[in-house]
Protein backbone atom coordinates (compact mmCIF):
# COMPACT_ATOMS: atom_id res chain seq x y z
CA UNK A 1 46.49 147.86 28.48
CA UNK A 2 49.83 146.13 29.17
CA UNK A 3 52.78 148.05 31.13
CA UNK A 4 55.88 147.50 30.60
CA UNK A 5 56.31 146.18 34.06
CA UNK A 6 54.34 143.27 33.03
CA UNK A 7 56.25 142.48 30.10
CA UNK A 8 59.02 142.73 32.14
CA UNK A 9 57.79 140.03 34.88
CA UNK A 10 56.71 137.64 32.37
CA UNK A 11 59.94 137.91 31.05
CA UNK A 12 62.22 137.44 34.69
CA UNK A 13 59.26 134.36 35.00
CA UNK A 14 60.11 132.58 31.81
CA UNK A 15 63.91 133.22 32.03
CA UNK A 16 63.99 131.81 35.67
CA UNK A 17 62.05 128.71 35.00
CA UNK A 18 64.32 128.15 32.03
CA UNK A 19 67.39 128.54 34.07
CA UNK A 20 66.06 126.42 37.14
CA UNK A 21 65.19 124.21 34.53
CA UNK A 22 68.73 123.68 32.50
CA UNK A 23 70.53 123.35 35.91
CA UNK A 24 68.87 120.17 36.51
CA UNK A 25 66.36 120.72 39.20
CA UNK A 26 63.37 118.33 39.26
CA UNK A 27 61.06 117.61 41.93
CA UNK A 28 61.42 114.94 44.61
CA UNK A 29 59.27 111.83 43.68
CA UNK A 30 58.75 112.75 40.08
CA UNK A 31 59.37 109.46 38.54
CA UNK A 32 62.83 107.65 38.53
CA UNK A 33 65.68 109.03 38.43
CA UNK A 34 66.95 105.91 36.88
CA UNK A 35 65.78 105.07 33.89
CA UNK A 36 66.69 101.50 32.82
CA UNK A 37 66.12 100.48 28.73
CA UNK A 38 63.28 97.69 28.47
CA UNK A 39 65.37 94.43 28.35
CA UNK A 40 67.16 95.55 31.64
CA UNK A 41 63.47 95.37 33.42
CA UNK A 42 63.55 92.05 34.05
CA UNK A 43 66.18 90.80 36.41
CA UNK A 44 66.45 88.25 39.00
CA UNK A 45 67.83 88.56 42.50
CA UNK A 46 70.86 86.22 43.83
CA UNK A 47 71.85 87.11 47.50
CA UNK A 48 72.43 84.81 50.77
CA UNK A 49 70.12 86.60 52.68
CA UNK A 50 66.92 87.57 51.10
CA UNK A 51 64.53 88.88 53.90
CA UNK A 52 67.22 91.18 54.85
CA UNK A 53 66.72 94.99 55.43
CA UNK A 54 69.01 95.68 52.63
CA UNK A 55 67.77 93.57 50.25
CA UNK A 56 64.52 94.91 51.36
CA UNK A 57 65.61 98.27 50.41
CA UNK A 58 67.59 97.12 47.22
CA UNK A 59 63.94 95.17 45.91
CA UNK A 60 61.91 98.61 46.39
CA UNK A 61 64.84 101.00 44.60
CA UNK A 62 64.46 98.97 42.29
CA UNK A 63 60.82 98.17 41.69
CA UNK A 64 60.52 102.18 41.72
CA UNK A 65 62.64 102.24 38.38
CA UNK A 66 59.84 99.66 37.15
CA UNK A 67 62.21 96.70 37.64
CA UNK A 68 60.22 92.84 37.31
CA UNK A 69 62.08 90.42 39.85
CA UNK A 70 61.92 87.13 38.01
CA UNK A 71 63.32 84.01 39.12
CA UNK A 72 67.03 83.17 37.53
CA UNK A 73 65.47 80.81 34.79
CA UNK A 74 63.72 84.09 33.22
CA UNK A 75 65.41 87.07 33.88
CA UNK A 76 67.87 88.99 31.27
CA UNK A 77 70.31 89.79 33.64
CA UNK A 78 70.98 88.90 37.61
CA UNK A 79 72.12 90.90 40.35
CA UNK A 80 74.70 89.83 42.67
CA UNK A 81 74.08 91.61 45.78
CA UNK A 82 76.55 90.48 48.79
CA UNK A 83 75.25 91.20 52.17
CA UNK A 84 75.97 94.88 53.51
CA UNK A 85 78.29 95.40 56.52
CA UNK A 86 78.94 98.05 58.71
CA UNK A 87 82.17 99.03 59.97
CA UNK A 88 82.65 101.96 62.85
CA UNK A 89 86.02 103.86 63.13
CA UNK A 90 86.39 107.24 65.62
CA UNK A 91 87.29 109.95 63.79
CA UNK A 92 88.49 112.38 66.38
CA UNK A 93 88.66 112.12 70.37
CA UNK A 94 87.66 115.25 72.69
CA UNK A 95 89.93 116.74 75.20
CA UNK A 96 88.87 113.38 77.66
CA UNK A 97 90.43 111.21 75.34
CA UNK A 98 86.84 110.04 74.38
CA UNK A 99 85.53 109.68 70.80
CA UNK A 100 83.74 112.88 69.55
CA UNK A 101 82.84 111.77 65.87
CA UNK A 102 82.05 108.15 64.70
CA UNK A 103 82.75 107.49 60.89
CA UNK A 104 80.41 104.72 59.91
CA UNK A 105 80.89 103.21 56.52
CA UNK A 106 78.24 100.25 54.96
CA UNK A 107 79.97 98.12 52.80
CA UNK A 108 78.32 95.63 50.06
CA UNK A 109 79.42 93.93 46.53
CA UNK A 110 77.41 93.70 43.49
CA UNK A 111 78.05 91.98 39.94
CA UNK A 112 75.83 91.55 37.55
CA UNK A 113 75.87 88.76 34.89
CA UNK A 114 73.40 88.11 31.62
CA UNK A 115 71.32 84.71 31.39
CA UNK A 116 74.29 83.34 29.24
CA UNK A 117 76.12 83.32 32.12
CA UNK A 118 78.73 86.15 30.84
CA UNK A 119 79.61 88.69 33.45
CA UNK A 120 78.30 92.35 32.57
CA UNK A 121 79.98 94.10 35.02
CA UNK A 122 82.43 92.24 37.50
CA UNK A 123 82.26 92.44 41.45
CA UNK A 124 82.34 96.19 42.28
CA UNK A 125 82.51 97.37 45.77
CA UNK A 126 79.77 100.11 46.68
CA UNK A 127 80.00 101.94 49.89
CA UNK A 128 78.03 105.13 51.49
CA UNK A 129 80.06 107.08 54.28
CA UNK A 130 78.33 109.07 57.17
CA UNK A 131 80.18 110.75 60.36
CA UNK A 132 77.80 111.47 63.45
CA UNK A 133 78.69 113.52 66.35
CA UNK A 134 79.15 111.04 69.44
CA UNK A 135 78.52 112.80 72.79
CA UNK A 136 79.98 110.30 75.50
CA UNK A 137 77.47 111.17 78.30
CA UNK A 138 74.56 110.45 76.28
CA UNK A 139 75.22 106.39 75.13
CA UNK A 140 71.92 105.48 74.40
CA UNK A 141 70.74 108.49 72.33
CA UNK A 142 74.26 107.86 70.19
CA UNK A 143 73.26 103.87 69.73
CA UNK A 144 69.99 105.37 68.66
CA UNK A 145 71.33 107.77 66.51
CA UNK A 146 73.83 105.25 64.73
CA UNK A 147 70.88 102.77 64.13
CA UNK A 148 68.78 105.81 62.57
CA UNK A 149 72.02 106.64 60.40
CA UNK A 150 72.46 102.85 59.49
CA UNK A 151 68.85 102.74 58.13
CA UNK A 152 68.98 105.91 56.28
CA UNK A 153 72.64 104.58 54.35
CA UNK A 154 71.04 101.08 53.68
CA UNK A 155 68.06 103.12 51.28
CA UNK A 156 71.32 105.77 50.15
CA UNK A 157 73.59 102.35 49.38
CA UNK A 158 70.18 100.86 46.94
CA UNK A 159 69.98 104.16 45.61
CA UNK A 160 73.82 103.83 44.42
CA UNK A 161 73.58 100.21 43.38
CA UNK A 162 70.58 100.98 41.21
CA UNK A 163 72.72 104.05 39.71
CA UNK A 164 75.45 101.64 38.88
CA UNK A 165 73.30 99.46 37.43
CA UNK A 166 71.17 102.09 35.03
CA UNK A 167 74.59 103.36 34.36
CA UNK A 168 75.69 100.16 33.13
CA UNK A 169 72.76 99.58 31.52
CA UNK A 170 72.32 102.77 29.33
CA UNK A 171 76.04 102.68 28.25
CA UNK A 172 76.67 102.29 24.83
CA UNK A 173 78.71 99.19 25.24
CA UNK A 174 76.22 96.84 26.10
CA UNK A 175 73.62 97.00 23.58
């Protein structure tokens, strides 16, 4: 009824999901990748400008992980967020002297304190680093590009703010 070749697929299928398994994979949109405990759900927002991209960006991370914004008078804990800045530095010039790869770094600073007013983790600096390719005859499509690149890093520098922060949260010393 059964041949051995069968046996032997099943058992290449089971050992393969078991090993794709154990190495961490997980789908893309499955949930959070940041889980934060309960009493970390509800935090409150403190940032001089609100209706920024960024904080646009930080807001949604964060509401993905099932974060409540509250205002300051309710919230557990508040999150510091200082506004993100982008710096440009040429990594390497072409044989014209001209500037053949653009570093771009974004820059911001978060801290987060409890309602008490303690500080839970002090001002940390939290950066995301890109290089593009910069082709000097084409300026516009390299503007373009670097405004495409800044977008994508502002969602990548709320995705590493809200690891910090479930980091923080689920470490033992908190609790």
């Amino acid at each position: 009824m059964f041949t051995l070749n069968y046996y032997l697929r099943q058992i290449l299928i089971i050992f393969f999901s078991l090993s794709i398994v154990s190495c961490g994979f997980q789908l893309r949109g499955e949930g959070s990748k940041f889980l934060l405990p309960p009493h970390w759900k509800k935090l409150a927002l403190r940032t001089s400008n609100p209706r920024s991209e960024f904080v646009l960006h930080v807001t949604t991370a964060f509401q993905f992980a099932g974060v409540e914004w509250n205002p300051v008078s309710s919230a557990h804990y508040i999150l510091t967020l200082k506004p993100a800045q982008l710096n440009q530095h040429f990594q390497s010039l072409n044989s014209r002297a001209n500037p053949s790869e653009i570093e771009l770094t974004l820059t911001s600073y978060i801290s987060v304190t409890g309602k008490d007013g303690i500080e839970v983790l002090p001002e940390k600096k939290v950066f995301v680093r890109r290089i593009i390719n910069n082709d000097p005859n084409n300026a516009t499509g390299v503007n373009e590009q670097i405004n495409l690149t800044a977008s994508e890093m502002r969602r990548q520098l709320a995705e590493n703010i809200l690891f910090k922060v479930s980091t923080l949260a689920n470490s033992e010393k908190i609790e």
